[in-house]
Protein backbone atom coordinates (compact mmCIF):
# COMPACT_ATOMS: atom_id res chain seq x y z
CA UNK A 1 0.00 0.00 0.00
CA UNK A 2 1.38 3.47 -1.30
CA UNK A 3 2.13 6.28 1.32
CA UNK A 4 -0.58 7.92 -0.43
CA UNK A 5 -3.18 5.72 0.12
CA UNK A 6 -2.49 5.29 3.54
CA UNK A 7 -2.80 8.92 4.02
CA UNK A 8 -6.12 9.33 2.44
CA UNK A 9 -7.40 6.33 4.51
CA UNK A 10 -6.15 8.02 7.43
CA UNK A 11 -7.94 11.00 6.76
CA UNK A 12 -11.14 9.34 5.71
CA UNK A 13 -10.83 7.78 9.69
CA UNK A 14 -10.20 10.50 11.01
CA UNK A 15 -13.03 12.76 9.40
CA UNK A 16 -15.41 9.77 10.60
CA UNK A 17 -14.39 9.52 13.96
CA UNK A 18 -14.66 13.53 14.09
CA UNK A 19 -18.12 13.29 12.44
CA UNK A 20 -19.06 10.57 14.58
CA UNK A 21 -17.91 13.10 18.32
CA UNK A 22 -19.68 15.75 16.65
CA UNK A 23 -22.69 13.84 15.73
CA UNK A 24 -22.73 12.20 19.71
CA UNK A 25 -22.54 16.15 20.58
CA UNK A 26 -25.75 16.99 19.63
CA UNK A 27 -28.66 15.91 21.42
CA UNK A 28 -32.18 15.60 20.11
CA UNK A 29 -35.27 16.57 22.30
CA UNK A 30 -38.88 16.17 21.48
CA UNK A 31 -41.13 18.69 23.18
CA UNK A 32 -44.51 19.86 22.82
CA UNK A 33 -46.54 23.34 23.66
CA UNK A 34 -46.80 25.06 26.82
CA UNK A 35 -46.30 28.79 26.64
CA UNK A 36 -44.48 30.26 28.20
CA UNK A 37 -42.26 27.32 28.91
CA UNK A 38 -42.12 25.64 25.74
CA UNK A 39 -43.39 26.86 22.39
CA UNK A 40 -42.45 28.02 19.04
CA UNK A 41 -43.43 31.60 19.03
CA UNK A 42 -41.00 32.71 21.31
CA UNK A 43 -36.93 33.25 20.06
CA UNK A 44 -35.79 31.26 23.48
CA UNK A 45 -38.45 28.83 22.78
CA UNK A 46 -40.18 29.55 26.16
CA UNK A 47 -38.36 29.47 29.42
CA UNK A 48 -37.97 25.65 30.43
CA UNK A 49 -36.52 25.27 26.84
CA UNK A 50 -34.19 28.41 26.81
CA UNK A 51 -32.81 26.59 30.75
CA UNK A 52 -32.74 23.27 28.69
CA UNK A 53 -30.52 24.57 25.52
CA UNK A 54 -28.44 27.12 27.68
CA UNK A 55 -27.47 24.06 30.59
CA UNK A 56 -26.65 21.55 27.84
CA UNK A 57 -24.37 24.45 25.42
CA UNK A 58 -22.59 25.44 28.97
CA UNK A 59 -21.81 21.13 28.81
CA UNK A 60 -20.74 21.41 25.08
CA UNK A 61 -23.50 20.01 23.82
CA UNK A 62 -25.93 21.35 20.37
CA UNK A 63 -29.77 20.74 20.82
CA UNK A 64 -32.35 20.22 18.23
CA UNK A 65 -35.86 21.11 19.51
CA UNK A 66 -38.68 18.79 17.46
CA UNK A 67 -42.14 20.11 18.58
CA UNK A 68 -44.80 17.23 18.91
CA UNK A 69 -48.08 16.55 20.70
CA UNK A 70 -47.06 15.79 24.27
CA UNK A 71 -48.28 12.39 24.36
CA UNK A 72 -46.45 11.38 20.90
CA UNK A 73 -43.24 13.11 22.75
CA UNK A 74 -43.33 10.88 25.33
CA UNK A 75 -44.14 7.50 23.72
CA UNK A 76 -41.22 8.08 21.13
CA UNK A 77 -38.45 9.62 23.36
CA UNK A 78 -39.22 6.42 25.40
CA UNK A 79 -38.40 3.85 22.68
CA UNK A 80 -35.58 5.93 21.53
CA UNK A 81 -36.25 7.78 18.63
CA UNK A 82 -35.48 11.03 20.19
CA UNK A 83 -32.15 11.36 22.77
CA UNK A 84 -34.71 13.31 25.11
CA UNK A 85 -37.77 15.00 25.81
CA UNK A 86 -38.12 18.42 28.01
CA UNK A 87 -39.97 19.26 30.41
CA UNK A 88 -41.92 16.78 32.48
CA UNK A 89 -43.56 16.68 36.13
CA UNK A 90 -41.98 13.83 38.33
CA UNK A 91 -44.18 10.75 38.10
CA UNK A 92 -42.69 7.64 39.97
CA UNK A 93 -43.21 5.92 37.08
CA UNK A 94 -40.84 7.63 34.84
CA UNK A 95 -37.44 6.57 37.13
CA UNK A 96 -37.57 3.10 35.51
CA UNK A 97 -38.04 4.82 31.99
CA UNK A 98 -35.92 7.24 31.69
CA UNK A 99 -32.85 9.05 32.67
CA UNK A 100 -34.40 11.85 34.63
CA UNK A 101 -32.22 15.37 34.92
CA UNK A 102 -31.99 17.48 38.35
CA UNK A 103 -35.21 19.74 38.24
CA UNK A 104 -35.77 22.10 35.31
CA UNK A 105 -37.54 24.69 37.71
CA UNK A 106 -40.30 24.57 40.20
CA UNK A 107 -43.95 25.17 38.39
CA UNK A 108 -45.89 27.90 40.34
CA UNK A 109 -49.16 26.31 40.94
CA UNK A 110 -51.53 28.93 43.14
CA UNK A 111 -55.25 29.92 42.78
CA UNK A 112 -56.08 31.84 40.71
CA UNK A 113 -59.96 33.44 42.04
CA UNK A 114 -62.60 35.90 40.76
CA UNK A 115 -60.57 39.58 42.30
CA UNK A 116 -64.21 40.49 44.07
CA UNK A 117 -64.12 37.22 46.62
CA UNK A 118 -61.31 38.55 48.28
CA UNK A 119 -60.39 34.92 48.73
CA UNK A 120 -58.61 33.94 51.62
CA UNK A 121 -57.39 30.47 52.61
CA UNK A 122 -55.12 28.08 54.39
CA UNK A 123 -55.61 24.61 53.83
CA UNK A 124 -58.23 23.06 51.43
CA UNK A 125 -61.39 22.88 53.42
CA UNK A 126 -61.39 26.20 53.18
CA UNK A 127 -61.68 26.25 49.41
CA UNK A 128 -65.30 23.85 50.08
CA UNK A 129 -67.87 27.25 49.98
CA UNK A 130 -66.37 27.85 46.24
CA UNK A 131 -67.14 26.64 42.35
CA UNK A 132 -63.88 25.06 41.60
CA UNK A 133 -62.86 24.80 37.63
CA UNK A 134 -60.56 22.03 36.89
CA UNK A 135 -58.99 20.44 33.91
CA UNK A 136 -60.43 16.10 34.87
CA UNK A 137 -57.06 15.30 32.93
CA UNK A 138 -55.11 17.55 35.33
CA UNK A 139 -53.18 15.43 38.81
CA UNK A 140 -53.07 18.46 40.81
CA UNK A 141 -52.01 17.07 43.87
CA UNK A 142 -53.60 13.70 45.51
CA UNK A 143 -55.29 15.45 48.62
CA UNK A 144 -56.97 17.90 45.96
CA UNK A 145 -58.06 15.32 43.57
CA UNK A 146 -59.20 13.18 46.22
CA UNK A 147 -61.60 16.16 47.59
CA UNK A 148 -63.05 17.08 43.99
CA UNK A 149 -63.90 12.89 43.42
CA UNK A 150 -65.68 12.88 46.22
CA UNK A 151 -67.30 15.33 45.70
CA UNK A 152 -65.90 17.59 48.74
CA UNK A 153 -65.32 20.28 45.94
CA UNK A 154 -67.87 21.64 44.36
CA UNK A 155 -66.03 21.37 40.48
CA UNK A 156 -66.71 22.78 37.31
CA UNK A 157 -64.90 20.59 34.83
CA UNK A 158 -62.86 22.64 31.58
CA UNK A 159 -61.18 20.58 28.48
CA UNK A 160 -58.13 23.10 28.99
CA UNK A 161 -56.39 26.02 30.76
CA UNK A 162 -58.42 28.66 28.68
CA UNK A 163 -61.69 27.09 29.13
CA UNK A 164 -60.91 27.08 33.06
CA UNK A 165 -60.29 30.79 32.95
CA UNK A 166 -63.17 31.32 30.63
CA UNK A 167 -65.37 30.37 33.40
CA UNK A 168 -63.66 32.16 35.63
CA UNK A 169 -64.31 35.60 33.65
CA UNK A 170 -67.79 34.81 33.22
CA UNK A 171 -68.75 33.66 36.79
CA UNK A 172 -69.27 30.42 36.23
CA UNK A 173 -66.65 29.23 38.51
CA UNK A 174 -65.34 31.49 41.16
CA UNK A 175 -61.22 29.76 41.46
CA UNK A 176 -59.57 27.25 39.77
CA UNK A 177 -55.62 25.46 40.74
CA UNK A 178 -53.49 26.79 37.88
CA UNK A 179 -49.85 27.35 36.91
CA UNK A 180 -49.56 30.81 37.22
CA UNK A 181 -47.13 31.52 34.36
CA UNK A 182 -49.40 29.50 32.06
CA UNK A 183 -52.53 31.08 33.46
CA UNK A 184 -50.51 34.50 33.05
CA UNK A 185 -49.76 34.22 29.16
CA UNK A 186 -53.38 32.42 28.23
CA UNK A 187 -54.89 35.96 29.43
CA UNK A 188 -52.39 38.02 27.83
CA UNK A 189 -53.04 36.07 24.75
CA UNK A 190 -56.48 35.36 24.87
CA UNK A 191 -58.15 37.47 26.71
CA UNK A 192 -59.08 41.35 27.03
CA UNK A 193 -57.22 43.23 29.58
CA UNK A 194 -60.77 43.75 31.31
CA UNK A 195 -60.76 39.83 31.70
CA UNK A 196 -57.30 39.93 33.35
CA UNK A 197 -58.59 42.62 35.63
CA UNK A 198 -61.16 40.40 36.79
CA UNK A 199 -59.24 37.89 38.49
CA UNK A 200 -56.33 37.21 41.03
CA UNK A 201 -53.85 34.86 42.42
CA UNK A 202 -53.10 34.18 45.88
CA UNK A 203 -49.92 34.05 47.26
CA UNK A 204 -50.02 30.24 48.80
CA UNK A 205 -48.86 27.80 46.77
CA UNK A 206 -50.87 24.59 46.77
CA UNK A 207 -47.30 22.43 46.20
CA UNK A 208 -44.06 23.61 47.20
CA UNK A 209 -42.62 20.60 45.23
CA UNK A 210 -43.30 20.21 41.26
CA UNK A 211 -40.29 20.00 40.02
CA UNK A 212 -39.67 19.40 36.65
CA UNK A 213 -37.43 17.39 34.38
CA UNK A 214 -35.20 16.69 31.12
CA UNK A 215 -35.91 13.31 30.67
CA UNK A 216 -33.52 10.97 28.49
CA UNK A 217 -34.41 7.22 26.92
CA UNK A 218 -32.70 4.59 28.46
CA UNK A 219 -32.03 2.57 25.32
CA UNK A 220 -29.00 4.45 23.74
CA UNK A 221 -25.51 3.97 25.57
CA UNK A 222 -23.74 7.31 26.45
CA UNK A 223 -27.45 8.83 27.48
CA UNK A 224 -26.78 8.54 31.82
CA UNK A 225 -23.39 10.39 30.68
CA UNK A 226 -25.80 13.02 28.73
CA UNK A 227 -27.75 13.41 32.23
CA UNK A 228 -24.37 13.98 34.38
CA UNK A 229 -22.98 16.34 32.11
CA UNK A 230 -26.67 18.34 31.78
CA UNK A 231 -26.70 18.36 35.12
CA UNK A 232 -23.34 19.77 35.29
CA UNK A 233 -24.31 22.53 32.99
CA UNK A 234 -27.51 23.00 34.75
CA UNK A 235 -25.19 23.74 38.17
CA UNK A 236 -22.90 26.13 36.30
CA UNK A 237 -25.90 28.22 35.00
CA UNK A 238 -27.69 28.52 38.11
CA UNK A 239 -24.77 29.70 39.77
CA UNK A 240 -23.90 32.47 36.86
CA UNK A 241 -26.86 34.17 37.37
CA UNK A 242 -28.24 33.18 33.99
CA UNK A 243 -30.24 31.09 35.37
CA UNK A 244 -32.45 33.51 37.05
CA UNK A 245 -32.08 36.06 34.65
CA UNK A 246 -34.20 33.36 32.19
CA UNK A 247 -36.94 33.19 34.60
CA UNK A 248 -37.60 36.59 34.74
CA UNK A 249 -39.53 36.48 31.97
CA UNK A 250 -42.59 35.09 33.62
CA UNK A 251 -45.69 37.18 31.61
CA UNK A 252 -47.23 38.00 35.31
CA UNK A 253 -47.80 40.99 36.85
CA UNK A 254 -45.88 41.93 40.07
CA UNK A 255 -49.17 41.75 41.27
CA UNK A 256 -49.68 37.78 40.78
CA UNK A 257 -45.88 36.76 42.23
CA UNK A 258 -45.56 35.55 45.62
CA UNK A 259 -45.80 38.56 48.31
């Protein structure tokens, strides 16, 4: 073999083995809508996907954002066609699935209440005198689904976030358990600025705890080293400041944040 042929098959090798890092470099995440956390009509792609992209690039990673119905994201990511999926609720039955990151960020889940009740409470008996709207496909949290199955709650079931807060503008319903950045940009969105005037969120949070997750198929080899090395990033841009500086750009009023 020639000294010239060996050459060119070394640099054939070599650009494969390059193509190949560079290629294990980028990671692919299916996702789905949520604004203001995940959609296409933002730059940043919403916040959770602007902490996603920003934690993994800090790791030296490239991400490509597919948009999908939530469901289909899921099913897929789990059998592998996609290296991830962002950003998912902790469900105990996800930890055998998946690869699941340190938390994303905390969801702000509060009432949100017709402004004239002047709606006070402390735990959820207190919420019992009240016309609750809730999504039936929504988990809240056990003790409050319990109450509304048995009928402890008086609810008012929606198909989605705007058709909760559609009853809540008309008087059909006089609170409802929302995420408050979600509830925030449906109104800014969807509704008149009269509408948004209407209603209020109090400052107790009915969960301190839902945290949420990058979560990575267990099927490819190198993926738990994906997870370290997000979480890495993840560490590096909460302690920059970044991190906080992306979450700033909540759509709520001062007015709705925690007092």
């Amino acid at each position: 073999m020639s000294k010239q042929i060996r050459w060119a098959l070394c640099v054939v090798v070599g650009l494969s083995a390059a193509a190949a890092t560079a290629e294990d470099r980028v990671v692919r995440i299916a996702t789905g809508e949520l604004p203001p956390y995940a959609t296409q009509a933002r730059p940043d792609g919403g916040m959770a996907l602007a902490i996603v992209r920003s934690a993994f690039e800090l790791a030296g990673y490239r991400i490509e954002y597919t948009f999908l119905p939530w469901s289909r994201a899921l099913a897929e990511t789990r059998i592998g066609k996609w290296d991830a999926t962002a950003y998912w609720g902790h469900k105990p039955e996800y930890d055998s699935q998946f690869y699941l990151s340190d938390n994303v960020l905390t969801e702000q889940w509060a009432m949100v209440y017709r402004k004239e009740l002047g709606l006070k409470w402390s735990v959820l008996d207190d919420l019992r005198p009240y016309r609750m709207a809730t999504v039936p496909d929504y988990t809240y949290t056990p003790e409050l689904r319990a109450m509304i199955k048995s009928g402890s709650i008086k609810a008012e079931p929606a198909p989605n976030d705007a058709a909760v807060l559609k009853l809540l503008t008309l008087g059909r319903a006089d609170v409802a358990p929302m995420e408050l950045s979600v509830a925030c940009e449906l109104l800014k969105t969807q509704f008149t600025d009269a509408d948004f005037q209407k209603l209020a969120a109090h400052p107790k949070r009915i969960t301190e705890s839902f945290t949420t997750h990058l979560m990575v198929n267990r099927t490819h080899s190198g993926n738990a080293q994906k997870v370290a090395d997000f979480n890495a990033g993840l560490k590096k841009l909460r302690e920059s400041g970044e991190y906080a500086r992306l979450l700033e750009k909540s759509p709520c009023p001062e007015s709705w944040r925690r007092r």
